[in-house]
PDB file of N, CA and C in Angstrom:
ATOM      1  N   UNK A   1      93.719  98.279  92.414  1.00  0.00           N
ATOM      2  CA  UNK A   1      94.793  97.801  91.568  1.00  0.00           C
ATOM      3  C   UNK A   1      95.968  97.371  92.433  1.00  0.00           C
ATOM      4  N   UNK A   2      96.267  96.241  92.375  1.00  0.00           N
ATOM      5  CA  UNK A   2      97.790  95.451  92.611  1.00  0.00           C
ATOM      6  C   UNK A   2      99.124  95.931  92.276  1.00  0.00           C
ATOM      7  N   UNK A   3     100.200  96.444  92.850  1.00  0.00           N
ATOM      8  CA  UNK A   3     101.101  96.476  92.522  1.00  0.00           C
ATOM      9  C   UNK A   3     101.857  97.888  92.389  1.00  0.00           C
ATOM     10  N   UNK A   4     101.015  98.637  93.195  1.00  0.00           N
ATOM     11  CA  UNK A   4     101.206 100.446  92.804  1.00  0.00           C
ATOM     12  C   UNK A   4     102.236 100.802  93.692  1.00  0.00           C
ATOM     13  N   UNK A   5     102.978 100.189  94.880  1.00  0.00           N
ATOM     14  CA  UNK A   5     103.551 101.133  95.443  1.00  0.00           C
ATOM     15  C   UNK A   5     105.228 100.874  95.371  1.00  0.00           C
ATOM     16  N   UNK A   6     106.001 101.557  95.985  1.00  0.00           N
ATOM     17  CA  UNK A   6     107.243 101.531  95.578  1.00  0.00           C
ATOM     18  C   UNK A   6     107.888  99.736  96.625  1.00  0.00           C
ATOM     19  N   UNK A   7     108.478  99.423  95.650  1.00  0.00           N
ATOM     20  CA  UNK A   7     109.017  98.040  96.047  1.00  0.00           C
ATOM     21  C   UNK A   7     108.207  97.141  95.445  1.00  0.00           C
ATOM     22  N   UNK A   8     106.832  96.860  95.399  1.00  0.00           N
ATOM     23  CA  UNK A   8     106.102  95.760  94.595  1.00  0.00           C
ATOM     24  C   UNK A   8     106.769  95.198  93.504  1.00  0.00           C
ATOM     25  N   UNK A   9     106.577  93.990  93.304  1.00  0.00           N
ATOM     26  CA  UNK A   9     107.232  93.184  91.952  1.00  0.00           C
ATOM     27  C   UNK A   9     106.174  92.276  91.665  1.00  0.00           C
ATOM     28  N   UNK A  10     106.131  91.709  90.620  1.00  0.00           N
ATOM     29  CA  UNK A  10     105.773  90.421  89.779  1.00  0.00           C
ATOM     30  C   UNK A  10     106.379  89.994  89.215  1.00  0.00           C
ATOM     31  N   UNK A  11     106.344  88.730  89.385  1.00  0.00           N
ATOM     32  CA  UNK A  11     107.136  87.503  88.449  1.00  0.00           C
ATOM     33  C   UNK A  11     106.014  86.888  87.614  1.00  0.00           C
ATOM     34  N   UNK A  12     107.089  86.671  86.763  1.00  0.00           N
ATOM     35  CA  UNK A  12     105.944  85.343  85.618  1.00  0.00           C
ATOM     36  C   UNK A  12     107.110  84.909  84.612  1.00  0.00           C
ATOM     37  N   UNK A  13     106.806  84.407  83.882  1.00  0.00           N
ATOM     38  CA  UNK A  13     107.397  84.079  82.682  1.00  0.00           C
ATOM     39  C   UNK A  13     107.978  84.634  81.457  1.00  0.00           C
ATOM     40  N   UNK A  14     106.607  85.404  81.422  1.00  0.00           N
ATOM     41  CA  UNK A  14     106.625  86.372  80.324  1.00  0.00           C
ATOM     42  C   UNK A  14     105.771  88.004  80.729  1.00  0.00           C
ATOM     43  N   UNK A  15     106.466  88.750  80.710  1.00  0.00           N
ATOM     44  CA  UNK A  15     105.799  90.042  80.885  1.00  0.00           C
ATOM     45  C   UNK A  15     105.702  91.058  80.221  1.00  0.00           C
ATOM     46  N   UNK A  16     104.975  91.567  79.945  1.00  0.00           N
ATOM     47  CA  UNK A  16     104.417  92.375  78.377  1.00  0.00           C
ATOM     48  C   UNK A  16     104.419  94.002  79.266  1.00  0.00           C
ATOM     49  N   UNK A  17     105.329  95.050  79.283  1.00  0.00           N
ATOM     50  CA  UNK A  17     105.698  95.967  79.737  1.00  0.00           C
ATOM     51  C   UNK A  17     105.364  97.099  78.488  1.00  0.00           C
ATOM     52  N   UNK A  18     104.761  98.241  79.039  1.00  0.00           N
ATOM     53  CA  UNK A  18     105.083  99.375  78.208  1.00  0.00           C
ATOM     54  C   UNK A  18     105.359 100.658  78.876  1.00  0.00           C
ATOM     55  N   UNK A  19     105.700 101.844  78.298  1.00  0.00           N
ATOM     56  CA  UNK A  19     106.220 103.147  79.216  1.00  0.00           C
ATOM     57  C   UNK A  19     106.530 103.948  77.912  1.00  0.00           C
ATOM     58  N   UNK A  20     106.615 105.127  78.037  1.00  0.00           N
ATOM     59  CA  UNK A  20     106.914 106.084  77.321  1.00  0.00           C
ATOM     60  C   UNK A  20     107.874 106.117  77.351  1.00  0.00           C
ATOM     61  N   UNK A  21     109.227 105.769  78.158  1.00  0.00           N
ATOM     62  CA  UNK A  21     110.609 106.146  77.808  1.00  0.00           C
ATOM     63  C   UNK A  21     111.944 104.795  78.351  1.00  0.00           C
ATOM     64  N   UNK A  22     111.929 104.354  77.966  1.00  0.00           N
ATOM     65  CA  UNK A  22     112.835 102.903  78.103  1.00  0.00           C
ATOM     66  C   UNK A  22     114.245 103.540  78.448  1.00  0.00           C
ATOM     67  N   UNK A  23     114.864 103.250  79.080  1.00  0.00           N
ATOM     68  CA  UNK A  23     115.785 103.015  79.674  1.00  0.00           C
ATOM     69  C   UNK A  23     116.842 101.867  78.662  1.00  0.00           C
ATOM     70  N   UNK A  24     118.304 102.199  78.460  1.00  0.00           N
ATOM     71  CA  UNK A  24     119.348 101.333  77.973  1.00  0.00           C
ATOM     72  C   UNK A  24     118.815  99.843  78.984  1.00  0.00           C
ATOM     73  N   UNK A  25     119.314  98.989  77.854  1.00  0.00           N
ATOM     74  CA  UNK A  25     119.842  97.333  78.577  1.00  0.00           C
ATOM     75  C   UNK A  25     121.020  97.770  79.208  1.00  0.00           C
ATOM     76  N   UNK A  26     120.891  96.650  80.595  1.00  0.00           N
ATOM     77  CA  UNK A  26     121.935  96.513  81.221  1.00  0.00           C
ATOM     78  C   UNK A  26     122.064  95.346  81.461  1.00  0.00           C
ATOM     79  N   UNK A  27     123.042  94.674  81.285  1.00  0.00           N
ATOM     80  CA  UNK A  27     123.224  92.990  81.436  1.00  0.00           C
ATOM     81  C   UNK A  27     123.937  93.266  82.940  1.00  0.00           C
ATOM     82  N   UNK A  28     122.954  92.046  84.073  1.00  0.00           N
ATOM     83  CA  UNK A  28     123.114  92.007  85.115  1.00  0.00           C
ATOM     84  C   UNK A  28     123.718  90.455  85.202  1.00  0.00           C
ATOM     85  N   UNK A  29     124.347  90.180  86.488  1.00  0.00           N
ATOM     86  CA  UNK A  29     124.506  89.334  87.008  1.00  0.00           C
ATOM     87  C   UNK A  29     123.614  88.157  87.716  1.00  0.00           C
ATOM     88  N   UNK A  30     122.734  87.409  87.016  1.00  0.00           N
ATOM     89  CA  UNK A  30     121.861  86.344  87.046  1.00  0.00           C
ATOM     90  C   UNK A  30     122.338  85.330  86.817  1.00  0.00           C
ATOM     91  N   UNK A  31     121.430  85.021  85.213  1.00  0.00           N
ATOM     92  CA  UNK A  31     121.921  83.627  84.774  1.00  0.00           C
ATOM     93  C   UNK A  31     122.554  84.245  83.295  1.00  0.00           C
ATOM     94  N   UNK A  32     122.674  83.273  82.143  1.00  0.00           N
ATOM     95  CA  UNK A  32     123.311  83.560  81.063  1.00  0.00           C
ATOM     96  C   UNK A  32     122.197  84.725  80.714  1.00  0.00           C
ATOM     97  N   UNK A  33     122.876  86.059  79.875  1.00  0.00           N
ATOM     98  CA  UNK A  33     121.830  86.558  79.366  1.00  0.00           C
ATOM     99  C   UNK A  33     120.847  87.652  79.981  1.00  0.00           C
ATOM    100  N   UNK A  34     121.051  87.373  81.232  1.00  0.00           N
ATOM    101  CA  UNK A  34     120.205  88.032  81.775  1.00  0.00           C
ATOM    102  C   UNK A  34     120.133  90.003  81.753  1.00  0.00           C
ATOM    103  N   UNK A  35     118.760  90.958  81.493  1.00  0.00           N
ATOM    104  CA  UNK A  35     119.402  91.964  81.379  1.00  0.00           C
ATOM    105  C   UNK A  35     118.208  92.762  82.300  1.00  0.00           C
ATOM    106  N   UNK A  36     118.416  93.926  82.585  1.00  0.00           N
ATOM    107  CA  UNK A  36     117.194  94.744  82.999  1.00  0.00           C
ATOM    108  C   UNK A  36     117.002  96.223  82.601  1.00  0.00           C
ATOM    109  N   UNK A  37     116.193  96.624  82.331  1.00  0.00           N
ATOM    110  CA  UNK A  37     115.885  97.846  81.796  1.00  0.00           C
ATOM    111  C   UNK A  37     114.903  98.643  82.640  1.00  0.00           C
ATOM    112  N   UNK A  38     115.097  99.878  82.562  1.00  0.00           N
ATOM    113  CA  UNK A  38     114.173 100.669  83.441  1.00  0.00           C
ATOM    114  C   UNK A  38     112.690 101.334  82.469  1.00  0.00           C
ATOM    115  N   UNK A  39     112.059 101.203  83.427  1.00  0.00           N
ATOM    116  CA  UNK A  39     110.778 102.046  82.284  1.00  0.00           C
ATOM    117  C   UNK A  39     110.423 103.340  82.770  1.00  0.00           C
ATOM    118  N   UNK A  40     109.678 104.207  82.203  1.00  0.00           N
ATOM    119  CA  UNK A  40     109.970 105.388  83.229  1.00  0.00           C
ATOM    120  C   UNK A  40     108.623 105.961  82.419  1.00  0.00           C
ATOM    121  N   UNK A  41     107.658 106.963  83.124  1.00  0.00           N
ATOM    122  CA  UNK A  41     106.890 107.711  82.782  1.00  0.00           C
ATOM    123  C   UNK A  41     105.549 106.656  81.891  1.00  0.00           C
ATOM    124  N   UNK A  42     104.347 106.931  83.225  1.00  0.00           N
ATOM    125  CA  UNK A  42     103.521 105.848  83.234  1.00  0.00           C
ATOM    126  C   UNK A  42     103.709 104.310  82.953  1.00  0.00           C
ATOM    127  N   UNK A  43     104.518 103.927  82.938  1.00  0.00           N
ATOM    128  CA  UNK A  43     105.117 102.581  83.167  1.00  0.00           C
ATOM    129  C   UNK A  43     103.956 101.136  83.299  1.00  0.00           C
ATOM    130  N   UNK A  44     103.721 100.478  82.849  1.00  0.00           N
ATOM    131  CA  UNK A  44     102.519  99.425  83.288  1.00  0.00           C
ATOM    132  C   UNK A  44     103.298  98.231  82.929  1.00  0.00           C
ATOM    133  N   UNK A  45     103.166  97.035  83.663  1.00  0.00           N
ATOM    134  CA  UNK A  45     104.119  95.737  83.572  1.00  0.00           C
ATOM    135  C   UNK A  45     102.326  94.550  83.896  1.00  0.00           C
ATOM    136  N   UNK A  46     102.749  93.884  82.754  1.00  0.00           N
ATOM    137  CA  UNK A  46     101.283  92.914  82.759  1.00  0.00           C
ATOM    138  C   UNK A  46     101.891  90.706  82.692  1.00  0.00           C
ATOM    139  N   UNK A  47     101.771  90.061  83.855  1.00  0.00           N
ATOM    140  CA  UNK A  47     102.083  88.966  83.574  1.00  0.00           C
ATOM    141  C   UNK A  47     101.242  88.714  82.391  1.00  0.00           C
ATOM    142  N   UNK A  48     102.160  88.094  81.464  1.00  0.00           N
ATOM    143  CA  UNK A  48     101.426  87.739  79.955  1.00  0.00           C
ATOM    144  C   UNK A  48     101.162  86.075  80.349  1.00  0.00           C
ATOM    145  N   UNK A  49     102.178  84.993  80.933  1.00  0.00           N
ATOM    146  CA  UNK A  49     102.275  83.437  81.420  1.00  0.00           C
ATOM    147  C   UNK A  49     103.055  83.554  82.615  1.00  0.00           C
ATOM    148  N   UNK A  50     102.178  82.825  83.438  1.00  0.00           N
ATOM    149  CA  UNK A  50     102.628  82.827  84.664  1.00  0.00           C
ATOM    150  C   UNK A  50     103.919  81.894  85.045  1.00  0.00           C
ATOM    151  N   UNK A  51     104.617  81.823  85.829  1.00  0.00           N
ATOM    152  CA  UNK A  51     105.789  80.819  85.579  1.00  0.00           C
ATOM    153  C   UNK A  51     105.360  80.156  86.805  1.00  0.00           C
ATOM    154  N   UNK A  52     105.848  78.543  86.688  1.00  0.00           N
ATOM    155  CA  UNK A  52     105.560  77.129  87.321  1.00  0.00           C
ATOM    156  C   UNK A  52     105.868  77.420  88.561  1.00  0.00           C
ATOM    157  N   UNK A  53     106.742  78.507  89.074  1.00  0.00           N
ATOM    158  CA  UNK A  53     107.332  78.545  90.251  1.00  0.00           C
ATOM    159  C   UNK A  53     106.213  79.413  91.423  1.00  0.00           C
ATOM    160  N   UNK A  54     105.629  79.993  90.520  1.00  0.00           N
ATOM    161  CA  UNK A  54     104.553  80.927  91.042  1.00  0.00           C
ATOM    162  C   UNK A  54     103.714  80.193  92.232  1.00  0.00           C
ATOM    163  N   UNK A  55     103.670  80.246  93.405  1.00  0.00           N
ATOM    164  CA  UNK A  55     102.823  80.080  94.122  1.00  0.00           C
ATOM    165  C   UNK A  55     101.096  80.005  94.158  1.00  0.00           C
ATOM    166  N   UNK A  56     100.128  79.217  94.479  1.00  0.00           N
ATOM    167  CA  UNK A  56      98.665  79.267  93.646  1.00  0.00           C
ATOM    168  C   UNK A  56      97.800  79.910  94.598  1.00  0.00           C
ATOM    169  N   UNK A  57      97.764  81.264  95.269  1.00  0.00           N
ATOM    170  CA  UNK A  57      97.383  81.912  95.945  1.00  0.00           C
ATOM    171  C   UNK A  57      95.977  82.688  95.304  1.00  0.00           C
TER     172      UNK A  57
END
């Protein structure tokens, strides 16, 4: 499995996340809108659409 250790990320477009305990929104400094939330306790993050920027590796 891809993506298990501390620091790993994925990008995509759309990402379909679940976890047993969500974490508050926090609106960060990006673009308009932008927010991030923490997931916590078994946590799994799945690209749902990949985004155009994505590299074809």
């Amino acid at each position: 499995m891809k993506g298990c250790e501390v620091g790993d990320s994925i990008h995509g477009h759309r990402i379909i996340a679940e976890a047993r305990k969500i974490g508050d929104p926090l609106v960060i400094v990006k673009s308009a809108g932008a927010q991030r939330i923490v997931l916590t306790e078994n946590a799994l993050a799945v690209i749902d659409r990949k985004g155009r920027w994505c590299s074809h590796e």
